[in-house]
Protein backbone atom coordinates (compact mmCIF):
# COMPACT_ATOMS: atom_id res chain seq x y z
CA UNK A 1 -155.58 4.13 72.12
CA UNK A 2 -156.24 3.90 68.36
CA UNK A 3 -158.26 0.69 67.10
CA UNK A 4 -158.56 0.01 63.85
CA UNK A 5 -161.16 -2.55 62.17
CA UNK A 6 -159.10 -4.95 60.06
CA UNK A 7 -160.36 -7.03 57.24
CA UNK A 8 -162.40 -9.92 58.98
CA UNK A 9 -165.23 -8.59 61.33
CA UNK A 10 -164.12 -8.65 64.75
CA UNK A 11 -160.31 -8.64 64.38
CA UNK A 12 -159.05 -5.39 65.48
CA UNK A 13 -155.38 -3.51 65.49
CA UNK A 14 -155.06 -1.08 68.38
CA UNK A 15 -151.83 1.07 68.90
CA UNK A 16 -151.10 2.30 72.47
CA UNK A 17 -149.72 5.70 72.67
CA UNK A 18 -146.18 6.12 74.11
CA UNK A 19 -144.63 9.22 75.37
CA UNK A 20 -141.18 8.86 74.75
CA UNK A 21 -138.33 11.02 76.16
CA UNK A 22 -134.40 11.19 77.16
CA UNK A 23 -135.07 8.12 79.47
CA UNK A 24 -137.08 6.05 77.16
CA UNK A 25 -141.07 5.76 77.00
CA UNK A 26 -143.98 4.71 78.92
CA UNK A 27 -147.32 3.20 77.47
CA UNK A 28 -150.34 2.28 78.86
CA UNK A 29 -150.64 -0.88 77.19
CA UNK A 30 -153.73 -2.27 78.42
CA UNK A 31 -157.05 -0.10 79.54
CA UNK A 32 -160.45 -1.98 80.41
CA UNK A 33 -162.07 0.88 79.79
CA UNK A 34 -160.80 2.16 76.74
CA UNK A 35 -161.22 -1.91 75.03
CA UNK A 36 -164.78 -1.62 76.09
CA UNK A 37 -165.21 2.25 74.27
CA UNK A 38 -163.81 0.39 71.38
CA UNK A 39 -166.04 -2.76 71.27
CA UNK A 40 -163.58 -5.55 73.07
CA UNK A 41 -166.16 -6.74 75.18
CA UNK A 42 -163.46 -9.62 76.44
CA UNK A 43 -162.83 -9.63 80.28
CA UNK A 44 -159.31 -10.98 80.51
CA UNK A 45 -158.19 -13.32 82.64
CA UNK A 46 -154.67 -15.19 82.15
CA UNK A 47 -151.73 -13.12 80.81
CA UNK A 48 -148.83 -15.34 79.10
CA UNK A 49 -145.35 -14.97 77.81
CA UNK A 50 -143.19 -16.61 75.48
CA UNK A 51 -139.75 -16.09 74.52
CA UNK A 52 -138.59 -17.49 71.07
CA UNK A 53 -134.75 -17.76 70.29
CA UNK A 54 -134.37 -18.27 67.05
CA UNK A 55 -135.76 -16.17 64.46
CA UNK A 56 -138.11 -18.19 61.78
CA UNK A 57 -140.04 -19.60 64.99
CA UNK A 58 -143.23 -20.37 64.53
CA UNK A 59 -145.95 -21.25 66.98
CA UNK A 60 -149.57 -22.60 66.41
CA UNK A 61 -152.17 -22.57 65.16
CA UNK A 62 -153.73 -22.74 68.27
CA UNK A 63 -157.38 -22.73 69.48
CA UNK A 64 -159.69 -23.39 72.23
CA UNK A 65 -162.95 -25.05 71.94
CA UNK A 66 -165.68 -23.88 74.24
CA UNK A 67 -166.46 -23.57 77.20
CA UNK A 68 -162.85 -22.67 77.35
CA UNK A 69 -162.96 -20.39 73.85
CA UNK A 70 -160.36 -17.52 74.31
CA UNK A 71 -160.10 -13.99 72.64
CA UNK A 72 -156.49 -12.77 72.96
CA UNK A 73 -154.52 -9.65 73.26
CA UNK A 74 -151.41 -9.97 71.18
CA UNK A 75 -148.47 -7.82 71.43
CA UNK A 76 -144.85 -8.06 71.28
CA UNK A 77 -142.45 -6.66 74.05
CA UNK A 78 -138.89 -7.27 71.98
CA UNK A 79 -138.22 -8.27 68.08
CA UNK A 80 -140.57 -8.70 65.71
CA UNK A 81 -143.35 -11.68 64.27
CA UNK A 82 -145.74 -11.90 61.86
CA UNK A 83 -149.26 -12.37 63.87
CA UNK A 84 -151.46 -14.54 62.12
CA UNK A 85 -155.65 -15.20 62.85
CA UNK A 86 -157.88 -17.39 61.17
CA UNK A 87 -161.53 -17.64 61.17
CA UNK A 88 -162.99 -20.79 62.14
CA UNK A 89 -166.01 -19.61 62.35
CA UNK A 90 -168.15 -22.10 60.54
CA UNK A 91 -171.16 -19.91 60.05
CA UNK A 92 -168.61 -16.86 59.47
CA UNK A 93 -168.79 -15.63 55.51
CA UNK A 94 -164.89 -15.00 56.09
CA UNK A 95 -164.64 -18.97 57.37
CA UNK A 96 -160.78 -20.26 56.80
CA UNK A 97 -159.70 -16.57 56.01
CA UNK A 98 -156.72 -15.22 57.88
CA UNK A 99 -155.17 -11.85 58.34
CA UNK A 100 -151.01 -11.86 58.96
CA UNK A 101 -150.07 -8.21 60.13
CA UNK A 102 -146.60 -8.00 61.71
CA UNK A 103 -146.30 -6.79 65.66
CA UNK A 104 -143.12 -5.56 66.85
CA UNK A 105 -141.49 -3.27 69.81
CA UNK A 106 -141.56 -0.36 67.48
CA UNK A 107 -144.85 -0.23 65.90
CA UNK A 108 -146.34 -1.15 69.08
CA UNK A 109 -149.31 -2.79 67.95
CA UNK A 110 -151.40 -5.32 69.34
CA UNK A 111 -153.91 -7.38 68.01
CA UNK A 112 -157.10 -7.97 69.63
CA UNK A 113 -158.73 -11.79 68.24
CA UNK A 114 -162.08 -12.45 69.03
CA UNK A 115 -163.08 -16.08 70.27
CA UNK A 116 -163.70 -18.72 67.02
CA UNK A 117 -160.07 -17.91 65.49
CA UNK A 118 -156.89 -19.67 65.26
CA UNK A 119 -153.83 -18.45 66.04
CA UNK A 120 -150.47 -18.20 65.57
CA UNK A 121 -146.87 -16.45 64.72
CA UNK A 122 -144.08 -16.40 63.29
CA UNK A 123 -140.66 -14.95 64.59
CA UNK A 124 -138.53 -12.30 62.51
CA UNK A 125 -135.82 -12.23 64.69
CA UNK A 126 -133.82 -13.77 67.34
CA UNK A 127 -134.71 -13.44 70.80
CA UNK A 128 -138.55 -12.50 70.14
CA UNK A 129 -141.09 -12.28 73.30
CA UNK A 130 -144.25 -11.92 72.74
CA UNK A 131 -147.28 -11.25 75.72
CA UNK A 132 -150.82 -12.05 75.34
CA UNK A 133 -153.83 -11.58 77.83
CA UNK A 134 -156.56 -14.48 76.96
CA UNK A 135 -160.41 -14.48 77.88
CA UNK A 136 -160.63 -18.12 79.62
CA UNK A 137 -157.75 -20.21 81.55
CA UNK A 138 -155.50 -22.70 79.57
CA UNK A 139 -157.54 -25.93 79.45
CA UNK A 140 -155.67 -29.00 78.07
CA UNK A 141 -158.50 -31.20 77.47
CA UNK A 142 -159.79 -28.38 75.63
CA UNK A 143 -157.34 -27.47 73.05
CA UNK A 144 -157.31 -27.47 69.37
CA UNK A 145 -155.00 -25.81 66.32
CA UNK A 146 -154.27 -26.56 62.66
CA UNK A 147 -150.83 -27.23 60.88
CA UNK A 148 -149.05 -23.95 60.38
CA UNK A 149 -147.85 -25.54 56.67
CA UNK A 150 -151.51 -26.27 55.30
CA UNK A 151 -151.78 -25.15 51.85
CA UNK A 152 -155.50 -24.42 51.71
CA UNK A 153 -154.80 -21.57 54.24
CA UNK A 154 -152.33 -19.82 51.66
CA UNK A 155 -150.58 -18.51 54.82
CA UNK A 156 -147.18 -16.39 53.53
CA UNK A 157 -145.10 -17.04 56.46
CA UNK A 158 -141.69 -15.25 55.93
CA UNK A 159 -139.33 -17.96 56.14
CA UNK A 160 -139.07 -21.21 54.20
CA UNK A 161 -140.21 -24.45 55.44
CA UNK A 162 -137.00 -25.90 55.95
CA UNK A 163 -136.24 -23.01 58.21
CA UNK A 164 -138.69 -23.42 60.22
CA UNK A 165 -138.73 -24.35 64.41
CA UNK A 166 -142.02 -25.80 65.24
CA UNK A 167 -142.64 -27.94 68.10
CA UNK A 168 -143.20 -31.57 67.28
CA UNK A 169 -146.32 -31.03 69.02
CA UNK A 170 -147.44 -28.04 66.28
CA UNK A 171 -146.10 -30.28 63.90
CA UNK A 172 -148.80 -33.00 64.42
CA UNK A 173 -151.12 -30.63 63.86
CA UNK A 174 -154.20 -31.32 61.65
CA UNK A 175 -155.05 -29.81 58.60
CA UNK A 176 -157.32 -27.19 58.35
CA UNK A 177 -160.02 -29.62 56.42
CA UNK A 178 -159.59 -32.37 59.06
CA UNK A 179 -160.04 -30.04 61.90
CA UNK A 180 -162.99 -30.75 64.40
CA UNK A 181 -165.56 -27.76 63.45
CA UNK A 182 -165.25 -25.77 67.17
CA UNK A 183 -167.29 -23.15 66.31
């Protein structure tokens, strides 16, 4: 596996390899071992899926408070989004930075985000599923995000806000200043 350091401590990129032939490819797409060589310290325990139909979807930004705090292992199994983390780190010099890196069935990335980031994505095409592993179980009463439209994050999604399918749920969102500090 290759991992790559990204711009905000902790974040990292990490590209499977795939051997590829006549009948298509196989990848070892997740390795305990070789996370661990690579400083993911995260012991994963809930994997999810989610399909997205329409292209310009955009999910989040979504969070868990503590004791429930998740890292997450992002990757995409068909299409194409642009993966977006944001540090909500209050202590964190890079506090209410983000890092947008697209994830898609051919470049084969994943991104690994560390507990004390937000996250979220955005579709670029139809038809888009996406798989994550997460640290801790979904806990309702534990859950937290921050409108995907806020203009103090300076987010470039790729698709204009009248474009956009949210979930009225994402849509109620709070801003990013009137977010309860988490972390």
């Amino acid at each position: 596996m290759l991992v790559t350091d990204l711009e905000i401590p902790g974040l990292k990129l990490i590209v499977p390899p795939r051997f590829e032939d006549e009948r298509g490819f196989f990848s070892e797409t997740y390795s305990e071992k070789a996370l661990k060589e690579a400083g993911i310290p995260a012991p994963f325990v809930q994997d999810n899926f989610s399909l997205s139909a329409r292209k310009g979807t955009i999910r989040g930004l979504h969070f868990q408070k503590a004791p429930y705090a998740q890292a997450k292992l992002v990757r995409v199994n068909r299409g194409r989004v642009l993966d977006v983390a944001v540090d909500i780190r209050s202590s964190s010099p890079t506090y209410g930075k983000h890092v947008a890196i697209e994830l898609s069935r051919e470049n084969w990335a994943q991104l690994y985000i560390p507990a004390g980031f937000a996250h979220g994505f955005c579709t670029l095409e139809d038809d888009t599923e996406v798989a994550y592993k997460t640290s801790a179980p979904y806990a309702p009463e534990a859950e937290g995000g921050i409108l995907w439209s806020d203009p103090t994050l300076a987010i470039a999604w790729p698709v204009a806000p009248s474009d956009v399918t949210v979930s009225d749920k994402d849509a109620r969102l709070p801003s990013f200043a009137n977010m309860a500090i988490a972390f």
